[in-house]
C-alpha atoms as a PDB file:
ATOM      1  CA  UNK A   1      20.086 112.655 209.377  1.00  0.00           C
ATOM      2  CA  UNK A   2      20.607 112.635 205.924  1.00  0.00           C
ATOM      3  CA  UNK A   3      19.053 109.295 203.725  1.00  0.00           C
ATOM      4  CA  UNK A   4      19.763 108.477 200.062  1.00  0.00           C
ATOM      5  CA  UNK A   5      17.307 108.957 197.874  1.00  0.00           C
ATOM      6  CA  UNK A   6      17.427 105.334 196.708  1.00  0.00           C
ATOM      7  CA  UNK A   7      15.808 104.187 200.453  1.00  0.00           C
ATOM      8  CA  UNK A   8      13.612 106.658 199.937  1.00  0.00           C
ATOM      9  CA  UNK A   9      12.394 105.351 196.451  1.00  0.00           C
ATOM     10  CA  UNK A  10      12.664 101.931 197.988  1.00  0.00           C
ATOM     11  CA  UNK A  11       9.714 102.672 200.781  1.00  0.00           C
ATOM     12  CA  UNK A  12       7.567 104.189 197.720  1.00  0.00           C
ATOM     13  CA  UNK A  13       8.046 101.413 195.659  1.00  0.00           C
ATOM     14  CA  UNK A  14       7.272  98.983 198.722  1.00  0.00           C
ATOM     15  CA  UNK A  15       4.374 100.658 199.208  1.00  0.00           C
ATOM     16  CA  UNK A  16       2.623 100.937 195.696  1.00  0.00           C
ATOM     17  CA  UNK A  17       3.818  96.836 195.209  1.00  0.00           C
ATOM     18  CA  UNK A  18       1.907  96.116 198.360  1.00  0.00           C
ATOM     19  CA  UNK A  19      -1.036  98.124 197.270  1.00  0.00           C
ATOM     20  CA  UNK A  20      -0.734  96.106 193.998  1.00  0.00           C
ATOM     21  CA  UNK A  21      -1.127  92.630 195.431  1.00  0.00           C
ATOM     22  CA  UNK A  22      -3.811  93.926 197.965  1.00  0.00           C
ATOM     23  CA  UNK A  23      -5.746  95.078 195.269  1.00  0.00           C
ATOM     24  CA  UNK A  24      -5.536  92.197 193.000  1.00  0.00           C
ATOM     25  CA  UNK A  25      -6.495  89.820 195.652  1.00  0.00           C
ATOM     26  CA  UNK A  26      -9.434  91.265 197.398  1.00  0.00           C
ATOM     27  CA  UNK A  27     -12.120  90.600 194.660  1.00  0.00           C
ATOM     28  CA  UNK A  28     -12.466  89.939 191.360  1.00  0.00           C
ATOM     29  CA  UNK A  29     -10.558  92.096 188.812  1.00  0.00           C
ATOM     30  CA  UNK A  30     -12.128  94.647 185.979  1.00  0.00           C
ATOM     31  CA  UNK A  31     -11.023  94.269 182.218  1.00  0.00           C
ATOM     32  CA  UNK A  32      -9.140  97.523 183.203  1.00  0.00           C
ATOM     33  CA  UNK A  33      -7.139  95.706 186.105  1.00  0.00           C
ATOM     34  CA  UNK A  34      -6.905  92.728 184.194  1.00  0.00           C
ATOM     35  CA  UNK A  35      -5.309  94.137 180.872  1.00  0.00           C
ATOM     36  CA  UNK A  36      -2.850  96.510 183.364  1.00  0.00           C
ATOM     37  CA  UNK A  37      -1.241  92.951 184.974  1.00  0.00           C
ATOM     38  CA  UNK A  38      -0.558  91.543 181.273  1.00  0.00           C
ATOM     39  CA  UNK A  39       1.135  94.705 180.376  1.00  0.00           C
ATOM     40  CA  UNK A  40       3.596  94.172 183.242  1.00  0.00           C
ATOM     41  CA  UNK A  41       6.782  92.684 181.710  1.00  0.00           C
ATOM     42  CA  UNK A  42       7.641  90.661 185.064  1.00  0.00           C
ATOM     43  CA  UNK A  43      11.352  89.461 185.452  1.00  0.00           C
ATOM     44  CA  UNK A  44      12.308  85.896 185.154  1.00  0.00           C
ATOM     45  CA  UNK A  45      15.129  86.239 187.994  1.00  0.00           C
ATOM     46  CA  UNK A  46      15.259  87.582 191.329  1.00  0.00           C
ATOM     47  CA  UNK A  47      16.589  86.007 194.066  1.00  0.00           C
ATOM     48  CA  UNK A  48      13.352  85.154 195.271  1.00  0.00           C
ATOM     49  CA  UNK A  49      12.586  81.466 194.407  1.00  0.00           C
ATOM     50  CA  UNK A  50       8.809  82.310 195.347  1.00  0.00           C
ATOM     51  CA  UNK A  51       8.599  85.479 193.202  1.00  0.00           C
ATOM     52  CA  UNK A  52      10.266  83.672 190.623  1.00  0.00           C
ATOM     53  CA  UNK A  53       7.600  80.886 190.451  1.00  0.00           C
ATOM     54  CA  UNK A  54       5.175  83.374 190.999  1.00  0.00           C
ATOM     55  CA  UNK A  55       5.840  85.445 187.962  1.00  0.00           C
ATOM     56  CA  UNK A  56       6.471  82.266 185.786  1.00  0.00           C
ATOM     57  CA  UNK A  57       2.824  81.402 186.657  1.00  0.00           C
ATOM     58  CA  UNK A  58       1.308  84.640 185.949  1.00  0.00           C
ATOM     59  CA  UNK A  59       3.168  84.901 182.341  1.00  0.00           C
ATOM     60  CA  UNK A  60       1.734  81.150 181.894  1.00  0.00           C
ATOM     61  CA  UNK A  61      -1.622  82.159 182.475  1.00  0.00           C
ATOM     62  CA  UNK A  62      -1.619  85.170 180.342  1.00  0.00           C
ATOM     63  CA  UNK A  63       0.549  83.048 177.840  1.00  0.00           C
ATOM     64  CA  UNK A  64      -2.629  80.307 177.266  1.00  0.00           C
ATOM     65  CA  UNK A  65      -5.430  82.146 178.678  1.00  0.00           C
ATOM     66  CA  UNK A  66      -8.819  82.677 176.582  1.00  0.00           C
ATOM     67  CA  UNK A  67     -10.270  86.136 175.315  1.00  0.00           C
ATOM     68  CA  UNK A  68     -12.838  86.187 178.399  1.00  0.00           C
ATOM     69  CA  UNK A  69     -10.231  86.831 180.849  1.00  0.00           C
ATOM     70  CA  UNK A  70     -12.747  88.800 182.865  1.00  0.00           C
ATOM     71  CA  UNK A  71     -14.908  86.509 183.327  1.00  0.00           C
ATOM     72  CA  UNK A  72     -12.263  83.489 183.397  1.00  0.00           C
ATOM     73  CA  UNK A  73     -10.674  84.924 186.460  1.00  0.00           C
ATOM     74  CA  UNK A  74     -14.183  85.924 188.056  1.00  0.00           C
ATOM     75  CA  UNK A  75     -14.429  82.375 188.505  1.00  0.00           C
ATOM     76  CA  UNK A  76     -11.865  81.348 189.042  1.00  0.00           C
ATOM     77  CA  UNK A  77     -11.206  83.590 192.301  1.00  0.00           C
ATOM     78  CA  UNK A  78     -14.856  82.884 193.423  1.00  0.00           C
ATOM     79  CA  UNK A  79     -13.521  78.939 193.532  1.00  0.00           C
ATOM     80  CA  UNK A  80     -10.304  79.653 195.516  1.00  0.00           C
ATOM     81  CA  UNK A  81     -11.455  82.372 197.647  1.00  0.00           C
ATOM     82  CA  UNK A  82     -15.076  82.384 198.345  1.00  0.00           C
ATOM     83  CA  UNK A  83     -14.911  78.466 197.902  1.00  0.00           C
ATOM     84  CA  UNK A  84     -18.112  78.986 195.203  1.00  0.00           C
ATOM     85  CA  UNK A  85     -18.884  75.650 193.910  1.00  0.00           C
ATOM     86  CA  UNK A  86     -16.785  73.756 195.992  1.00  0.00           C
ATOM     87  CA  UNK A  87     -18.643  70.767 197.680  1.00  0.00           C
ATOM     88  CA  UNK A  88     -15.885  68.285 199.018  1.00  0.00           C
ATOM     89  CA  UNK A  89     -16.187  68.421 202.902  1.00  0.00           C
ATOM     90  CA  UNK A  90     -12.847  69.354 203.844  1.00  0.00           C
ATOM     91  CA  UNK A  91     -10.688  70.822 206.846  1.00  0.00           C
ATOM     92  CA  UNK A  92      -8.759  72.903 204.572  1.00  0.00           C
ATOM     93  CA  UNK A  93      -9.908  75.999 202.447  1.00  0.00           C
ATOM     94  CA  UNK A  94      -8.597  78.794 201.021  1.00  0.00           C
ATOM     95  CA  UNK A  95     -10.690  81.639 202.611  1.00  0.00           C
ATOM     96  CA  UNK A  96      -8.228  84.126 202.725  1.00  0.00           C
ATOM     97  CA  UNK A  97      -8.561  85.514 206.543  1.00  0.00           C
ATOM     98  CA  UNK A  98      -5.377  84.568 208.800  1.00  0.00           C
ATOM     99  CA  UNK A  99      -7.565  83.220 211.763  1.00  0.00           C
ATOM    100  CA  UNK A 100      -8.922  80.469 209.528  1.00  0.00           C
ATOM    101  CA  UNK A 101      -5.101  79.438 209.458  1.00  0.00           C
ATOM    102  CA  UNK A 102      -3.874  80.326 212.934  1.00  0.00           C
ATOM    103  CA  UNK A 103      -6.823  78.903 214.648  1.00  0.00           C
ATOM    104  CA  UNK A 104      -7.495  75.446 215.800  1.00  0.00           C
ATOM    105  CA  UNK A 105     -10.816  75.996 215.065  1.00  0.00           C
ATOM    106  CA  UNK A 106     -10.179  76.967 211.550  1.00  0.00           C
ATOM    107  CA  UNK A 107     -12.907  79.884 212.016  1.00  0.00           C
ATOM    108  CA  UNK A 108     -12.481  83.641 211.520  1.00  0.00           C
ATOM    109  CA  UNK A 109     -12.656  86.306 214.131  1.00  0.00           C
ATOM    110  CA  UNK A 110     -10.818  84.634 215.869  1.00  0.00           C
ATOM    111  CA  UNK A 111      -6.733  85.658 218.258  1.00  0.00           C
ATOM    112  CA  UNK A 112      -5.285  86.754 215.037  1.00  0.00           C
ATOM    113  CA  UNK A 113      -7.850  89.033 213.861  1.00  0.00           C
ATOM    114  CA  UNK A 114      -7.834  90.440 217.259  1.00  0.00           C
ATOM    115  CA  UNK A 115      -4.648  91.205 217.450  1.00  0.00           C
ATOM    116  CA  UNK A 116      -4.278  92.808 213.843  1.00  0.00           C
ATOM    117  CA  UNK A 117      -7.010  95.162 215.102  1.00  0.00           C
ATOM    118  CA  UNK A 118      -4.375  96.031 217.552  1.00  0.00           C
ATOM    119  CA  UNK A 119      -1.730  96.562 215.831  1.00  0.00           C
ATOM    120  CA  UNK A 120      -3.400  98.506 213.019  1.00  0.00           C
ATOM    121  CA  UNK A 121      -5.224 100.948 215.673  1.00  0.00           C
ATOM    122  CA  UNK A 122      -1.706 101.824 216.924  1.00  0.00           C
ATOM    123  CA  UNK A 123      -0.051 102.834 213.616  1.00  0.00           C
ATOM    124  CA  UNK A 124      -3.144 104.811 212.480  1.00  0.00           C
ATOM    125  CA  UNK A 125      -4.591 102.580 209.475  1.00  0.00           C
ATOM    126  CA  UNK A 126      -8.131 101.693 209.148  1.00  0.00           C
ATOM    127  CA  UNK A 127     -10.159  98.902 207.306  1.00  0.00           C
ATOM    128  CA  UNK A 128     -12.979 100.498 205.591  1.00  0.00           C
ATOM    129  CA  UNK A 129     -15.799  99.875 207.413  1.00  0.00           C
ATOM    130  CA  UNK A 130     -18.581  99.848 204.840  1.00  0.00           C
ATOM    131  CA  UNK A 131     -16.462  96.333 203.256  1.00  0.00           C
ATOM    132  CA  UNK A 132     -17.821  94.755 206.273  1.00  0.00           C
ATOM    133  CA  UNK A 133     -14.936  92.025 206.283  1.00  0.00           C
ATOM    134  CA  UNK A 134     -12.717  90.743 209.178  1.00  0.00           C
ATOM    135  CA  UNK A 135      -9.409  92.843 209.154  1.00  0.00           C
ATOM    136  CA  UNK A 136      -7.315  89.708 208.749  1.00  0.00           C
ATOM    137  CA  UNK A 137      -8.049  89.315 205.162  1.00  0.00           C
ATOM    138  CA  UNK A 138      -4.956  88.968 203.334  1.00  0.00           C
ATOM    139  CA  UNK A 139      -5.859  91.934 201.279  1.00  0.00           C
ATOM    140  CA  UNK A 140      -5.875  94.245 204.737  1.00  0.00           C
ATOM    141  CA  UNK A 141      -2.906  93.041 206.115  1.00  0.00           C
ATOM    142  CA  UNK A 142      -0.929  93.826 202.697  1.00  0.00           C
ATOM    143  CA  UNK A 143      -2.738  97.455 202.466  1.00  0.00           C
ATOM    144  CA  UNK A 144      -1.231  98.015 206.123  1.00  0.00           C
ATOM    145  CA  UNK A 145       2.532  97.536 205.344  1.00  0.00           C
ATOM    146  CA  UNK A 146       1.520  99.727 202.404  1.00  0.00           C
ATOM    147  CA  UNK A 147       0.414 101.977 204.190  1.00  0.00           C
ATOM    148  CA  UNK A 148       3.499 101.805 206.634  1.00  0.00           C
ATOM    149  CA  UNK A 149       5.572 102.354 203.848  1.00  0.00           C
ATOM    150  CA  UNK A 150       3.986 105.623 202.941  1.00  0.00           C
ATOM    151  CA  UNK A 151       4.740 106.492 206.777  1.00  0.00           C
ATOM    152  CA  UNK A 152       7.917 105.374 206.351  1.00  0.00           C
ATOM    153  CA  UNK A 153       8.535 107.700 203.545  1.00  0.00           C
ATOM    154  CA  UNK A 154       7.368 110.577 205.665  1.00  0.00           C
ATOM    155  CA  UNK A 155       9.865 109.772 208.134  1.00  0.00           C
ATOM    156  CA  UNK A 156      12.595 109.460 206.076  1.00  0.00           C
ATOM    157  CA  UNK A 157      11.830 112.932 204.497  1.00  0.00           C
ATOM    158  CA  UNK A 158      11.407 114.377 208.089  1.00  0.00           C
ATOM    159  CA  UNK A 159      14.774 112.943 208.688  1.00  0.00           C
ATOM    160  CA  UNK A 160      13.539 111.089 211.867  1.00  0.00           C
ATOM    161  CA  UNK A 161      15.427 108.306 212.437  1.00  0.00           C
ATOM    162  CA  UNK A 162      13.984 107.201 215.752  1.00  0.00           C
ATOM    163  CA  UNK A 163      10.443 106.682 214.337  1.00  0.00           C
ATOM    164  CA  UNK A 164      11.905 105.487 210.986  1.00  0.00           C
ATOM    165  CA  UNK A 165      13.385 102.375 213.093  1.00  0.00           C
ATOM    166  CA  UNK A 166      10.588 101.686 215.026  1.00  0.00           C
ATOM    167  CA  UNK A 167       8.781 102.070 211.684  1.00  0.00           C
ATOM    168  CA  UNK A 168      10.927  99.461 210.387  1.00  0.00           C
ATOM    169  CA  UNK A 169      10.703  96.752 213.188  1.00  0.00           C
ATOM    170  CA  UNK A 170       6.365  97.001 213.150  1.00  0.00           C
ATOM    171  CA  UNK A 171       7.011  95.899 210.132  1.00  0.00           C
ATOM    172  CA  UNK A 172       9.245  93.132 210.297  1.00  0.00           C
ATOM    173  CA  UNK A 173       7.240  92.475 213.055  1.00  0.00           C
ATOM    174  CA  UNK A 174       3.841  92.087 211.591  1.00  0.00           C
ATOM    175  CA  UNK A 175       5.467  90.553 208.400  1.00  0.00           C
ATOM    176  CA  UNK A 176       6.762  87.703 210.406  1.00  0.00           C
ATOM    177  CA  UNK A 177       3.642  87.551 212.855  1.00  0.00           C
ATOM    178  CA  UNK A 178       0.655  88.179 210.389  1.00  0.00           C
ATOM    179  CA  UNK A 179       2.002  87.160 207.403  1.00  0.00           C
ATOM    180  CA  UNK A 180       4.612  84.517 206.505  1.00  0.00           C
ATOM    181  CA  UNK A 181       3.098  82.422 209.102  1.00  0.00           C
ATOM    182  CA  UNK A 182       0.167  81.830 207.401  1.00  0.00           C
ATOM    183  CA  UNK A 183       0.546  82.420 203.676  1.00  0.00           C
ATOM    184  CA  UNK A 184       2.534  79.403 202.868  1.00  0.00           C
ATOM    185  CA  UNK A 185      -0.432  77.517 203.656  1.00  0.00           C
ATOM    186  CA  UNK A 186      -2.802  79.387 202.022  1.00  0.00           C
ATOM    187  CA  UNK A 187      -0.896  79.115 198.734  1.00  0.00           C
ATOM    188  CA  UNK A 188      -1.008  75.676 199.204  1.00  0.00           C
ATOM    189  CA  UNK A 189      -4.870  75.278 199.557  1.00  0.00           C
ATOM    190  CA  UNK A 190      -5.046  77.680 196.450  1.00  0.00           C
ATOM    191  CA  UNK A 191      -3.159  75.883 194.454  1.00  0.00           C
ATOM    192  CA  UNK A 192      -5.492  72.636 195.725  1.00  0.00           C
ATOM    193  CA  UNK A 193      -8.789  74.528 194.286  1.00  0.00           C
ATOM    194  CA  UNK A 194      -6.960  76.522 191.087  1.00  0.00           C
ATOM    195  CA  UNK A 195      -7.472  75.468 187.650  1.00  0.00           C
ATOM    196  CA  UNK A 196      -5.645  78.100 186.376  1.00  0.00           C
ATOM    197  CA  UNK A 197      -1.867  79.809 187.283  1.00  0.00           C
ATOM    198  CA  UNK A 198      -2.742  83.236 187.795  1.00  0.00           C
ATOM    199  CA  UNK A 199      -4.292  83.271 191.780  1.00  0.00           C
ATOM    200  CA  UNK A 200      -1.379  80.859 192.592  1.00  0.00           C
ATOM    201  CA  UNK A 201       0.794  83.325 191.253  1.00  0.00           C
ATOM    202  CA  UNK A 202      -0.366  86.136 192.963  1.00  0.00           C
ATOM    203  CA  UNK A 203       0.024  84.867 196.039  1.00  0.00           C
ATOM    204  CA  UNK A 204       3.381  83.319 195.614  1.00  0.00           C
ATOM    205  CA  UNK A 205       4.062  86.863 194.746  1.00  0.00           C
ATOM    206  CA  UNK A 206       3.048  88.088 197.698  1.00  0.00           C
ATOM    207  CA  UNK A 207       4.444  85.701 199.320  1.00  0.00           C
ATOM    208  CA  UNK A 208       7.823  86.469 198.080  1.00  0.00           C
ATOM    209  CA  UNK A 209       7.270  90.171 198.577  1.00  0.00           C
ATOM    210  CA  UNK A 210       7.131  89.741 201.688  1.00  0.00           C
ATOM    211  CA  UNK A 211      10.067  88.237 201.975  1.00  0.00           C
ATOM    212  CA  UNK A 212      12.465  90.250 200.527  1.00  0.00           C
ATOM    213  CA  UNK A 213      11.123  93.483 202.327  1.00  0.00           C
ATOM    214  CA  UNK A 214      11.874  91.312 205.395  1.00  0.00           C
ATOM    215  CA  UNK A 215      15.440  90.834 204.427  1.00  0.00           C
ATOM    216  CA  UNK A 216      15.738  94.638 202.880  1.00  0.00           C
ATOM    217  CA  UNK A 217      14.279  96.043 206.325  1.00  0.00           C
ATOM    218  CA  UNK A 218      17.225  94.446 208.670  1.00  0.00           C
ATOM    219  CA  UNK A 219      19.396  96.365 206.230  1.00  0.00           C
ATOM    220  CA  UNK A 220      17.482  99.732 205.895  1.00  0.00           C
ATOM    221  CA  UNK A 221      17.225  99.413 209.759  1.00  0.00           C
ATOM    222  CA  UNK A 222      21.114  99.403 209.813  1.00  0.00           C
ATOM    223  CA  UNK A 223      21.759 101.722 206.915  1.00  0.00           C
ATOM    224  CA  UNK A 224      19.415 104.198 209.338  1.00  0.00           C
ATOM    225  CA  UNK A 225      21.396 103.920 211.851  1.00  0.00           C
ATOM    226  CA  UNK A 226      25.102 104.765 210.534  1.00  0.00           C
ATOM    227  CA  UNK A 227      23.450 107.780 208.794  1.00  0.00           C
ATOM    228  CA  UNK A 228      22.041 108.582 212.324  1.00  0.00           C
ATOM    229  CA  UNK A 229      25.474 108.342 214.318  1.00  0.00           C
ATOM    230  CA  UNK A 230      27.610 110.227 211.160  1.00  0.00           C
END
């Protein structure tokens, strides 16, 4: 089986964006991190009307933002995430582990997690254990279907097709399972406890991201499998 180079460059491109969000949304950023995401010249149009808010809000925040960014941010992700500050009894939060949104509880550690273990056990990726944080942080979920992309490079390279398509449908899979089912809401309690654009943004980002992978992986999936049968 013989795969243009463009999929290819597609599954490492997947894979570093993923990395990208996890990393920007698992704690609070450097100057170094910081100063890397206002380089980024982000596009106004994609297709994507998520990833098109989402990159309008970023350029906003960068656009009126003080010189303490570092410190700006620091808080401001404390207040969304880690709900630092925040003293208004409520049912909602934005405490960004999927059982806190799947559950009828609202608690972590809870199906979800559970079954994230699961799936991340059988496809060989592991949550650092020294974080000591539930693997259904946002942040762990994205760092999986980055790392499924780097498998699905290898597999593409390898020319296996069989394990490329199963590769493919984890994916979709866990995308529509352990992800879109849960960040739309989160967004929306972010957006309840932001002052500023940038978290917002991120995760509408992410959000749309996830998305258009879904979409591109029905197509890969088929694209696969005519390059199989030729």
């Amino acid at each position: 089986m013989a795969l243009n180079q463009e999929i290819i460059d597609y599954l490492a491109d997947s894979a570093d964006t993923y990395r990208f969000l996890s990393q920007m949304l698992f704690k609070e950023l450097n100057d170094e991190a910081i100063s890397a995401v206002a380089a980024i010249e982000f596009p106004e149009a994609t297709g994507n009307a998520h990833l098109d808010e989402g990159y309008r809000l970023i350029r906003r925040y960068f656009k009126f933002s003080g010189s303490d960014r570092r410190t700006q941010l620091a808080c401001e992700y404390a207040r969304i995430f880690l709900a630092a500050g925040v003293y208004v009894k409520s049912d909602k939060t934005a405490i960004p582990y999927e059982s806190v949104f799947t559950s009828p509880e609202r608690i972590m550690m809870q199906a979800s997690r559970d079954d994230v273990v699961r799936r991340f056990a059988r496809d060989g990726f592991k949550v650092n254990p020294d974080l000591h944080e539930p693997e259904d942080h946002l942040s762990f979920e994205l760092e999986y279907l980055a790392h499924m992309n780097d498998r699905a490079v290898a597999l593409a390279e390898a020319g296996d097709a069989v394990g490329l398509r199963a590769n493919f449908a984890r994916q979709a899979a866990f995308i529509d399972e352990h992800i879109l089912n849960w960040l739309p809401a989160l967004t929306e309690a972010a957006r309840g406890f932001a002052k500023l654009a940038f978290y917002p943004g991120m995760l509408l980002v992410a959000q749309g991201t996830a998305e258009t992978c879904r979409e591109a992986l029905a197509e890969l999936a088929d694209e696969v499998a005519a390059a199989q049968a030729a």
